[in-house]
Protein backbone atom coordinates (compact mmCIF):
# COMPACT_ATOMS: atom_id res chain seq x y z
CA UNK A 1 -81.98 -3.02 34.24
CA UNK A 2 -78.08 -2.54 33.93
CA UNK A 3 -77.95 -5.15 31.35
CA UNK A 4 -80.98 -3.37 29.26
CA UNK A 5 -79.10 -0.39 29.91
CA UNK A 6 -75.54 -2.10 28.84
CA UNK A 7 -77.62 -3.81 25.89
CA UNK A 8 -78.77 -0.41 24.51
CA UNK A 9 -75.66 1.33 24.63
CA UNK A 10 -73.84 -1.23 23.10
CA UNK A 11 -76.58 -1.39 20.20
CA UNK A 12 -76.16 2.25 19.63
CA UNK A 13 -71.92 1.96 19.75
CA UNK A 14 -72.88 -0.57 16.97
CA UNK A 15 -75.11 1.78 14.99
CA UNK A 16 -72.64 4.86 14.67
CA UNK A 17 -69.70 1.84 13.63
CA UNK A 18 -71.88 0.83 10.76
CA UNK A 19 -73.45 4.17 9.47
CA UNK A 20 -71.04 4.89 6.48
CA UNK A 21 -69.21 8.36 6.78
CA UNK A 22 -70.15 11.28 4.77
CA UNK A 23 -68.05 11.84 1.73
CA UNK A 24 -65.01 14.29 1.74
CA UNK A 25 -66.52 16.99 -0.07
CA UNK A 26 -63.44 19.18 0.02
CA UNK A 27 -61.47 17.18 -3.21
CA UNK A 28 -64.30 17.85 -5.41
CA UNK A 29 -64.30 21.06 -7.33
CA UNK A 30 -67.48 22.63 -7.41
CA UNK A 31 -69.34 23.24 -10.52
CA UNK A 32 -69.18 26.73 -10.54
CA UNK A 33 -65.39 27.04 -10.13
CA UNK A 34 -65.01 25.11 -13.59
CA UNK A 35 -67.51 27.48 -15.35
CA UNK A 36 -65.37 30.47 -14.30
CA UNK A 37 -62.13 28.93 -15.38
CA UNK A 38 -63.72 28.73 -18.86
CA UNK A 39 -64.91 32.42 -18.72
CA UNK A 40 -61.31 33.63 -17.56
CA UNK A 41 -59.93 31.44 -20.52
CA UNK A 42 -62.40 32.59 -22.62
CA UNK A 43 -61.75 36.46 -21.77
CA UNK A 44 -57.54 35.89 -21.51
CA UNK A 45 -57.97 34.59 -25.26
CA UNK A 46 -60.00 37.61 -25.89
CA UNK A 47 -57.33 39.87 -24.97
CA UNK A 48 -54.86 38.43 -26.57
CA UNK A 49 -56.97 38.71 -29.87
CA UNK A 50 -57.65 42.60 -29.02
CA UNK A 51 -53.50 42.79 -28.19
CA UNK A 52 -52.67 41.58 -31.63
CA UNK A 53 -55.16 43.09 -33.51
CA UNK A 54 -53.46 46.51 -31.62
CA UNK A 55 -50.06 45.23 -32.99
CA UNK A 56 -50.69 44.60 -36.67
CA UNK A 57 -52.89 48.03 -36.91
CA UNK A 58 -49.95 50.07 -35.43
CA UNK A 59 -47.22 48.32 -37.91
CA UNK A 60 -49.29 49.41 -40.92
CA UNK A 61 -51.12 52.33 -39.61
CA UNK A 62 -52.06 54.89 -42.73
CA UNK A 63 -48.39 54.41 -44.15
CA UNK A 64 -48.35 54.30 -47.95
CA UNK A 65 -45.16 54.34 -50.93
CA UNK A 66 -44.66 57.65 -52.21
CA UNK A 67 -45.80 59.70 -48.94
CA UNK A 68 -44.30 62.69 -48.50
CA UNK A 69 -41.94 63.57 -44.71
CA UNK A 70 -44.86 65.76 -43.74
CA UNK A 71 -47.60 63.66 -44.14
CA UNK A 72 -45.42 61.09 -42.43
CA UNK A 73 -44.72 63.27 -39.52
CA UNK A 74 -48.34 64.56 -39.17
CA UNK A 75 -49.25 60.71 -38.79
CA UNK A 76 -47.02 59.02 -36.72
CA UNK A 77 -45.81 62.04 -35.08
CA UNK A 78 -41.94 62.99 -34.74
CA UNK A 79 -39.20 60.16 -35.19
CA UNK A 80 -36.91 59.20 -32.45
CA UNK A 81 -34.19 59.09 -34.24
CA UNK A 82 -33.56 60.47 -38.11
CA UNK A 83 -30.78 59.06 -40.09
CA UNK A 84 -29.65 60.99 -42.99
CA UNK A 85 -27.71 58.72 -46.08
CA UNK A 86 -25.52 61.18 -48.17
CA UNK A 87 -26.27 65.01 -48.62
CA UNK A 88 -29.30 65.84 -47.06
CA UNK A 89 -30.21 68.05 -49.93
CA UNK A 90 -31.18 65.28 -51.54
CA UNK A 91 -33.73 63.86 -48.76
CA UNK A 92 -32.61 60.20 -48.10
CA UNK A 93 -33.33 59.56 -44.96
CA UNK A 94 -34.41 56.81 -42.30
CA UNK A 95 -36.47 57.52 -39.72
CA UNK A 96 -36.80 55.40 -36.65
CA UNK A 97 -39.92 55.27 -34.53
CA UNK A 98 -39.82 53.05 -31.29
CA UNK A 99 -43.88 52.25 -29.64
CA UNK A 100 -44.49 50.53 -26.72
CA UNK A 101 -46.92 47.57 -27.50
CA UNK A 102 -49.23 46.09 -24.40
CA UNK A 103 -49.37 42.45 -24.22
CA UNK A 104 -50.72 40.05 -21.09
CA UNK A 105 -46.81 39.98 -20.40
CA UNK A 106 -46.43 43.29 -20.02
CA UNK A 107 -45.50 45.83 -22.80
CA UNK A 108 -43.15 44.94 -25.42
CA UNK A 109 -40.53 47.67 -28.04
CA UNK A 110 -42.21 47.67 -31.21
CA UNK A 111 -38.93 49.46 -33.63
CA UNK A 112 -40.67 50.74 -36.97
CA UNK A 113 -38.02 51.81 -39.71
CA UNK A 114 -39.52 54.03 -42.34
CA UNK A 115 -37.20 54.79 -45.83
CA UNK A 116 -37.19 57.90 -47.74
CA UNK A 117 -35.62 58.77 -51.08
CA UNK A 118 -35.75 61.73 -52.40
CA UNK A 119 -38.39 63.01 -49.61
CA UNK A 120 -40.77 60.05 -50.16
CA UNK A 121 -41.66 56.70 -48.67
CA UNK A 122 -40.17 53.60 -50.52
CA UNK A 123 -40.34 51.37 -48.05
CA UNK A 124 -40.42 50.23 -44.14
CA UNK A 125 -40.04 47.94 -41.50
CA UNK A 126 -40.99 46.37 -38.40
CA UNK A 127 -39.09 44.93 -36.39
């Protein structure tokens, strides 16, 4: 009886040696976790679209040659700084405007220099 007994246990010892080990599940990356790195991709590139978009419509918002300083002021609002070339009779002028622009880096100086002869636009910058 102590040798059936010694037989058996020894046969299952055996058993649990041969029976192959479950894989380690915890190296693979689930399914799921790859299909919402794609959507965060897919929304971070969406952003960044939107950001410039934002840029390039403030650099060229509703600014046209020959506007006069009113018009100018009543769009983008009061300069930051107004530099005045020779008598200022004669209305040549630069004005400086300075915006803050939002990007996924945080915000970044957008410096917009607007020209004016003779009270009117005749050119601008962004820098």
């Amino acid at each position: 009886m102590k040798i059936l007994a010694l037989f058996l246990m020894s046969q299952v010892f055996i058993a649990c040696m041969l029976t192959p080990r479950p894989a380690d599940h915890s190296r693979r990356v689930h399914p799921a976790i790859s299909d919402l790195d794609n959507l965060e991709m897919l929304l971070l590139n969406d952003q960044e679209a939107l950001y410039e978009e934002q840029r390039q419509l403030s650099s060229t918002r509703n600014i046209r040659l020959g506007m006069e300083k009113n018009r100018v002021a009543r769009t983008l609002g009061e300069p930051k700084l107004v530099e005045v070339a020779g008598n200022p009779k004669y209305g040549n002028e630069r004005w400086i405007y300075e915006t803050a622009i939002p990007t996924l880096d945080g915000y970044y100086k957008e410096k917009r220099v607007i020209y004016f002869e003779g009270g009117n636009v005749v050119g601008w910058e962004t820098q």
